[in-house]
C-alpha atoms as a PDB file:
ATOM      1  CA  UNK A   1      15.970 -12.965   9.425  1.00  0.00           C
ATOM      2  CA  UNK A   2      18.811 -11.790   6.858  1.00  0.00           C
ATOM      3  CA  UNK A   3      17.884 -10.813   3.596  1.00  0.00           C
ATOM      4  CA  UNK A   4      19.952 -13.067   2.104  1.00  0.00           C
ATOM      5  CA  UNK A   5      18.577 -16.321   4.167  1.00  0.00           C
ATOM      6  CA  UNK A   6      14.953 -14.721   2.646  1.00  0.00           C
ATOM      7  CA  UNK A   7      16.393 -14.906  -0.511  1.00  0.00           C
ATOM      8  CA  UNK A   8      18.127 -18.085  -0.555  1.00  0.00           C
ATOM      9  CA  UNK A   9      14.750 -20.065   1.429  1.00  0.00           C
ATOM     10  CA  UNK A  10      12.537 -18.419  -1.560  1.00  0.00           C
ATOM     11  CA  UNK A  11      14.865 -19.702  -4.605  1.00  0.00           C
ATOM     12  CA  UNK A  12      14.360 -23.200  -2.792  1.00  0.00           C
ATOM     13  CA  UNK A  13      10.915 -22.553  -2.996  1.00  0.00           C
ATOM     14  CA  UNK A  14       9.776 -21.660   0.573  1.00  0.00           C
ATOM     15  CA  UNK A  15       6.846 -19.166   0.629  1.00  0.00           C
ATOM     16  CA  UNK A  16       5.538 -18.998   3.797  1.00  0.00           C
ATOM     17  CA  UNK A  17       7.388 -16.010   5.712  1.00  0.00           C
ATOM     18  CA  UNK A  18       4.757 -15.269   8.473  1.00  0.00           C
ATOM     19  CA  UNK A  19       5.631 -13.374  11.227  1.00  0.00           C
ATOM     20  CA  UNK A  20       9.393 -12.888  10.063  1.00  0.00           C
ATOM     21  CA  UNK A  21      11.293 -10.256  11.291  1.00  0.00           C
ATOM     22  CA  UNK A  22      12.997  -8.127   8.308  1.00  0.00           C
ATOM     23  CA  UNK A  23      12.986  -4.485   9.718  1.00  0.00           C
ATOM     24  CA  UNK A  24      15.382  -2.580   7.992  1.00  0.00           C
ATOM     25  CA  UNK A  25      16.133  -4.852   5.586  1.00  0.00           C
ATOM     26  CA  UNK A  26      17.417  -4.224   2.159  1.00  0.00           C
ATOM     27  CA  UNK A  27      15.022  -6.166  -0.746  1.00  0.00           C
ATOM     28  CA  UNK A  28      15.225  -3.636  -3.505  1.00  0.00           C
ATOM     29  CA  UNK A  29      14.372  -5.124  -6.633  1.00  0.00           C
ATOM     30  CA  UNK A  30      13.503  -8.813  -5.332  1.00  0.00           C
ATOM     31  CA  UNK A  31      10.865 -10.771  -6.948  1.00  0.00           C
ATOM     32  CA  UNK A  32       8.756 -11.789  -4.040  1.00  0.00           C
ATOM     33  CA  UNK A  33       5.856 -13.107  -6.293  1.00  0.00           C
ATOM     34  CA  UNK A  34       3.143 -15.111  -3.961  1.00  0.00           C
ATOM     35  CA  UNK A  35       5.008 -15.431  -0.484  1.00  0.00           C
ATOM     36  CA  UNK A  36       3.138 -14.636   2.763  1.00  0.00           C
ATOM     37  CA  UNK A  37       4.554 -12.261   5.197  1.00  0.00           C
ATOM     38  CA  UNK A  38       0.896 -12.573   7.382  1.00  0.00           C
ATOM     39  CA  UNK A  39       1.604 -10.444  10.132  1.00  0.00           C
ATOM     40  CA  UNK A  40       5.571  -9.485   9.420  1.00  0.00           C
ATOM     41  CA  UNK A  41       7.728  -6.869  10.813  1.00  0.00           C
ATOM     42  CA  UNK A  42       8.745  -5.168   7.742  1.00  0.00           C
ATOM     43  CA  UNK A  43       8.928  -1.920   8.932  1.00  0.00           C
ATOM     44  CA  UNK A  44      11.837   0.528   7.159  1.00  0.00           C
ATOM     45  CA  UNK A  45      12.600  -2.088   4.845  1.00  0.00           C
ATOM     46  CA  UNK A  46      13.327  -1.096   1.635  1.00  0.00           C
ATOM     47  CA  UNK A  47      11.116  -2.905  -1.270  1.00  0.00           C
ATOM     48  CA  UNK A  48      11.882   0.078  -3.916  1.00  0.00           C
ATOM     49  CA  UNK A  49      10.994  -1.733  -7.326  1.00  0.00           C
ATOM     50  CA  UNK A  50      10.202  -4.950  -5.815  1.00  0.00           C
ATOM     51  CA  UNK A  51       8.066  -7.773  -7.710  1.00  0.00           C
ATOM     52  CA  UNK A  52       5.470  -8.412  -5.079  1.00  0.00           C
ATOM     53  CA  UNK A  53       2.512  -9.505  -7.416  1.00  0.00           C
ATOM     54  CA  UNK A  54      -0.150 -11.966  -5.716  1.00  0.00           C
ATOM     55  CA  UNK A  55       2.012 -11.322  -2.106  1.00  0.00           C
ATOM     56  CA  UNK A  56      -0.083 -11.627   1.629  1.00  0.00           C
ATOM     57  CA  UNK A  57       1.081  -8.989   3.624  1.00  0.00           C
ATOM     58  CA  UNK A  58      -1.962  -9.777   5.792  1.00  0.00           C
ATOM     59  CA  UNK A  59      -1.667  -7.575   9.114  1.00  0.00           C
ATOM     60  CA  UNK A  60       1.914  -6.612   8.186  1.00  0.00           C
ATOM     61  CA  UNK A  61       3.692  -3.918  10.332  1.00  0.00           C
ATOM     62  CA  UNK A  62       4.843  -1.767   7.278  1.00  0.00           C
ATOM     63  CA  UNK A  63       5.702   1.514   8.999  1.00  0.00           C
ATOM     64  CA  UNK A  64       8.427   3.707   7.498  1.00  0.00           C
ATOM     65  CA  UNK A  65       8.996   0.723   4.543  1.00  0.00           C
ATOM     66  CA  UNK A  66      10.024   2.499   1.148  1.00  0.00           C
ATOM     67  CA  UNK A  67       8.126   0.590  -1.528  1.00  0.00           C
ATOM     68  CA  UNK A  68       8.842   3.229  -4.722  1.00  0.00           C
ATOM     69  CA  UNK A  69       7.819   1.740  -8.074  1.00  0.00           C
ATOM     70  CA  UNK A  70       6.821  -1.899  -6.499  1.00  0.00           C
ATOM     71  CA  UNK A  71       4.287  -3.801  -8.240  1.00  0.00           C
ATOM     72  CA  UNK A  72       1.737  -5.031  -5.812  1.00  0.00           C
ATOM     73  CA  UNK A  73      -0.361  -6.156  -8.247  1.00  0.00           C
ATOM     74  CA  UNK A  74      -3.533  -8.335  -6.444  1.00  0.00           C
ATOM     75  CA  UNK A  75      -1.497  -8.590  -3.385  1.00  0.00           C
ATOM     76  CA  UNK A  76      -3.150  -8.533   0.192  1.00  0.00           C
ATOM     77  CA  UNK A  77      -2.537  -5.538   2.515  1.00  0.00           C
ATOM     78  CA  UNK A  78      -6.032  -5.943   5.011  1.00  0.00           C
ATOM     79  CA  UNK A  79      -5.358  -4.473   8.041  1.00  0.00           C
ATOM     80  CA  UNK A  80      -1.453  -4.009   6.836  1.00  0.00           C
ATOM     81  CA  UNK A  81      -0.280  -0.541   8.773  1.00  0.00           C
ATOM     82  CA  UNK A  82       1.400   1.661   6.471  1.00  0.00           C
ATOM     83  CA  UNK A  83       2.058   4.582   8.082  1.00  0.00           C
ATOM     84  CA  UNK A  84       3.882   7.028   6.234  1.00  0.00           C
ATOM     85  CA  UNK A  85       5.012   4.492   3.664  1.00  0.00           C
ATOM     86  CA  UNK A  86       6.353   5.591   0.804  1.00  0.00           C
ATOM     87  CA  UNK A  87       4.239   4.263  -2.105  1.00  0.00           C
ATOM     88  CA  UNK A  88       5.388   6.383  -4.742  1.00  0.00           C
ATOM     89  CA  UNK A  89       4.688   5.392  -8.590  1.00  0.00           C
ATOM     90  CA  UNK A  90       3.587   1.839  -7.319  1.00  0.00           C
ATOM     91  CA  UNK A  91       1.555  -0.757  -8.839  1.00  0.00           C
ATOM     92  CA  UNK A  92      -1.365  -1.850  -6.553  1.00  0.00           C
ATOM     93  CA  UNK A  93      -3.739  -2.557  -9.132  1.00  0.00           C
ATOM     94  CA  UNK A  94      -6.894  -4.916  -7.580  1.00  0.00           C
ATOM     95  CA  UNK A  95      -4.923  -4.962  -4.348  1.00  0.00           C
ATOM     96  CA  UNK A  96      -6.674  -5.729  -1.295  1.00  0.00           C
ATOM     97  CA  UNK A  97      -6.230  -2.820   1.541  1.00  0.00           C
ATOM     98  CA  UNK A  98      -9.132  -2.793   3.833  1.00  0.00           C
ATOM     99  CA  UNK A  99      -8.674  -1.392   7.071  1.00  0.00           C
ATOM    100  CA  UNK A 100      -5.120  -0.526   6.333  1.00  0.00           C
ATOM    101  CA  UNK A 101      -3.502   2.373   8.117  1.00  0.00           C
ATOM    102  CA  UNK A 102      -2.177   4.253   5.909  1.00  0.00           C
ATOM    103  CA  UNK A 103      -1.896   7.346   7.445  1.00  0.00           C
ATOM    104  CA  UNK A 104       0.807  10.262   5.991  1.00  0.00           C
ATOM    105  CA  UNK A 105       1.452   7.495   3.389  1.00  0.00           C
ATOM    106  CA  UNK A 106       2.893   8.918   0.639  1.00  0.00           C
ATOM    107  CA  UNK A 107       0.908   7.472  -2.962  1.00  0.00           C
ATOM    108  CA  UNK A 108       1.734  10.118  -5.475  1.00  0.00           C
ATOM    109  CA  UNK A 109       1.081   8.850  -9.060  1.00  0.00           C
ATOM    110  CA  UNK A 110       0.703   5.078  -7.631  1.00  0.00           C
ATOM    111  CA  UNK A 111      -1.994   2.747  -9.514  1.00  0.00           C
ATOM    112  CA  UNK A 112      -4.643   1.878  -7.239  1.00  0.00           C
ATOM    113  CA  UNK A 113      -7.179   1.006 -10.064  1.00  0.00           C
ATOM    114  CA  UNK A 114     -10.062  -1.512  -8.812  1.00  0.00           C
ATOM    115  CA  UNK A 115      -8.200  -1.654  -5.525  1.00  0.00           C
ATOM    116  CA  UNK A 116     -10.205  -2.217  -2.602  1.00  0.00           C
ATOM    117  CA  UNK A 117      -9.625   0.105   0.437  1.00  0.00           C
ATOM    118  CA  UNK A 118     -13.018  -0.760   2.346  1.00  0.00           C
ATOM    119  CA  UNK A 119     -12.633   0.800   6.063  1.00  0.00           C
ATOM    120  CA  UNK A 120      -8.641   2.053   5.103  1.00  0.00           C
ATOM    121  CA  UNK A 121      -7.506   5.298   7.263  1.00  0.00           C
ATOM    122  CA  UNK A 122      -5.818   7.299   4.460  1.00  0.00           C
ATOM    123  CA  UNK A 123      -5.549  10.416   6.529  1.00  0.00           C
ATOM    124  CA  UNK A 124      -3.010  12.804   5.683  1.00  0.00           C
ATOM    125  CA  UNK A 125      -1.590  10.753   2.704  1.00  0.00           C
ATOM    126  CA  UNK A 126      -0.290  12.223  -0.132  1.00  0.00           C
ATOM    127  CA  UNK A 127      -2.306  11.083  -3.108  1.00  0.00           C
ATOM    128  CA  UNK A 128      -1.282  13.630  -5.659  1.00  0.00           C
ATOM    129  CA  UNK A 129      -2.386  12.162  -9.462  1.00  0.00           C
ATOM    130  CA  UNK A 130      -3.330   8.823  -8.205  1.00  0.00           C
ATOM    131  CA  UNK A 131      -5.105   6.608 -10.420  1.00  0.00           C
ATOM    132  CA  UNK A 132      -8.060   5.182  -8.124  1.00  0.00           C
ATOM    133  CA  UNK A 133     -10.343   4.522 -11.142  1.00  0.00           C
ATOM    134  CA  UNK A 134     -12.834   2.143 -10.110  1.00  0.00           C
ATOM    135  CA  UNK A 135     -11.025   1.311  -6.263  1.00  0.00           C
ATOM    136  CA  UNK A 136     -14.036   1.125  -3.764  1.00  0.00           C
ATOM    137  CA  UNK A 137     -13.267   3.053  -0.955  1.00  0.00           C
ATOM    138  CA  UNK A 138     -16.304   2.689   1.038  1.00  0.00           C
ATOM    139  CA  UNK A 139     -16.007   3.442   4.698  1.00  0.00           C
ATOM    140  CA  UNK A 140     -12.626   4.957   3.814  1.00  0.00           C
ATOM    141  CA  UNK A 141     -11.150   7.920   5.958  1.00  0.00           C
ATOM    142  CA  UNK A 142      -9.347  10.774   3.688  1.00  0.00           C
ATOM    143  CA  UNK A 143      -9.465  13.086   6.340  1.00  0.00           C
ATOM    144  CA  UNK A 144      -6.741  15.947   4.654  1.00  0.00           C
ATOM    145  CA  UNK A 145      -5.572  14.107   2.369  1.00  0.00           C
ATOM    146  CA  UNK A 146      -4.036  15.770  -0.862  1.00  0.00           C
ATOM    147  CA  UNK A 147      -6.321  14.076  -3.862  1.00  0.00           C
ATOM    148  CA  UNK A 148      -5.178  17.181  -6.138  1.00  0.00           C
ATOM    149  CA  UNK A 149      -5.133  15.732  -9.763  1.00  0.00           C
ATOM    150  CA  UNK A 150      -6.028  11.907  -8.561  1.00  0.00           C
ATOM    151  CA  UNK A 151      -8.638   9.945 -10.530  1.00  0.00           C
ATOM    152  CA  UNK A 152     -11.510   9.222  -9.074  1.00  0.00           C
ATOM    153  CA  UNK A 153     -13.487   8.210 -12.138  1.00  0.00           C
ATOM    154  CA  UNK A 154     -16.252   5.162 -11.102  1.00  0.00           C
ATOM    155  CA  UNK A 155     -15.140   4.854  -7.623  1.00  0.00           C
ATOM    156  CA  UNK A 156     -17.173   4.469  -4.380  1.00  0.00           C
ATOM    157  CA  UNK A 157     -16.951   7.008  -1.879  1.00  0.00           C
ATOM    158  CA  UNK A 158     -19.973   6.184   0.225  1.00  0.00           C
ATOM    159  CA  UNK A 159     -19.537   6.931   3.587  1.00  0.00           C
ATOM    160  CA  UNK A 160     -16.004   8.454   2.995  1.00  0.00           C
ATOM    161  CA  UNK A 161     -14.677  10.949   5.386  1.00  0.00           C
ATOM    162  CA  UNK A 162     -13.390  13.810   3.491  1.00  0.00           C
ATOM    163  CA  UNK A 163     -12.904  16.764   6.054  1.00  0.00           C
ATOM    164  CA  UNK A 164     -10.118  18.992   4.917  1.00  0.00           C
ATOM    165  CA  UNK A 165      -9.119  16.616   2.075  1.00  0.00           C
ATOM    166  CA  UNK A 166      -7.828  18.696  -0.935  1.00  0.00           C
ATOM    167  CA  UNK A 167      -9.959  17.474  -4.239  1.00  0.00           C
ATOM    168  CA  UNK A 168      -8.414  16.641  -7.693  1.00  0.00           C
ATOM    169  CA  UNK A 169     -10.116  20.768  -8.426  1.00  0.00           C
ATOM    170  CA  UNK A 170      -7.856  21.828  -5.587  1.00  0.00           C
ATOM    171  CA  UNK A 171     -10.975  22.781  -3.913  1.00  0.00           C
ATOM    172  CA  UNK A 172     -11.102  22.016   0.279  1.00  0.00           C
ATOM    173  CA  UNK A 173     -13.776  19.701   1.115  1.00  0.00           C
ATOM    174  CA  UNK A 174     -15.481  21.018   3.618  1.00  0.00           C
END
């Protein structure tokens, strides 16, 4: 699917995307507000500033996709795979990430405040001054991960895999 046939089908008022094809696809700045893209190939597309509150990216193949200052605010990302996404300065607030991959995904100062990451493989991500105030990451893997400066005030780390993750002291966890 064209970006612009996206664009055109939402402004009729079709939501339902599921399973669309947009890899590579240019979006920057589109308001996107409650569509589903369950289990779309969005992988390299560019979202940078994009207005994706209340979105289901359900299962979405999100490899590579540049998503810089989006606002994601409630939207659904279980079991999305984010590999070394580029998250940087966005607005996940209450978003829904368990089991997401989002390994080498890169999160510096993004809001994740009460998001829920239950079972999400954050290995390797860059999550330099992150605001995770209150997420639950229970059953999370941070495995290396760079938490230097991040907020981690009221949040649940039980069962969280920290080996080699850098801490907001810049102490190695161990």
């Amino acid at each position: 699917m064209q970006p612009q046939e996206l664009l055109k089908r939402y402004a009729a008022g079709e939501r339902d995307f599921s399973g669309a094809d947009l890899s590579e696809a240019s979006l920057s700045g589109a308001s996107l507000c409650k569509a589903s893209f369950r289990k779309a190939l969005l992988s390299k597309v560019s979202l940078v500033g994009a207005d994706l509150k209340w979105v289901d990216l359900t299962g979405a193949d999100l490899r590579e996709a540049c998503l810089i200052q989006a606002k994601l605010i409630r939207a659904n990302l279980n079991e999305a795979l984010l590999v070394r996404a580029y998250l940087q300065e966005a607005y996940l607030r209450e978003a829904h990430l368990n089991g997401a991959n989002l390994t080498q995904a890169d999160l510096r100062k993004a809001n994740l405040m009460r998001t829920n990451l239950k079972g999400a493989n954050l290995s390797w991500a860059n999550l330099r001054q992150v605001n995770l105030r209150e997420a639950d990451l229970k059953d999370a893997d941070l495995s290396w991960a760079d938490l230097r400066e991040a907020d981690l005030s009221r949040v649940n780390l039980s069962r969280v895999k920290l080996n080699g993750a850098t801490m907001p002291d810049g102490s190695i966890h161990s």
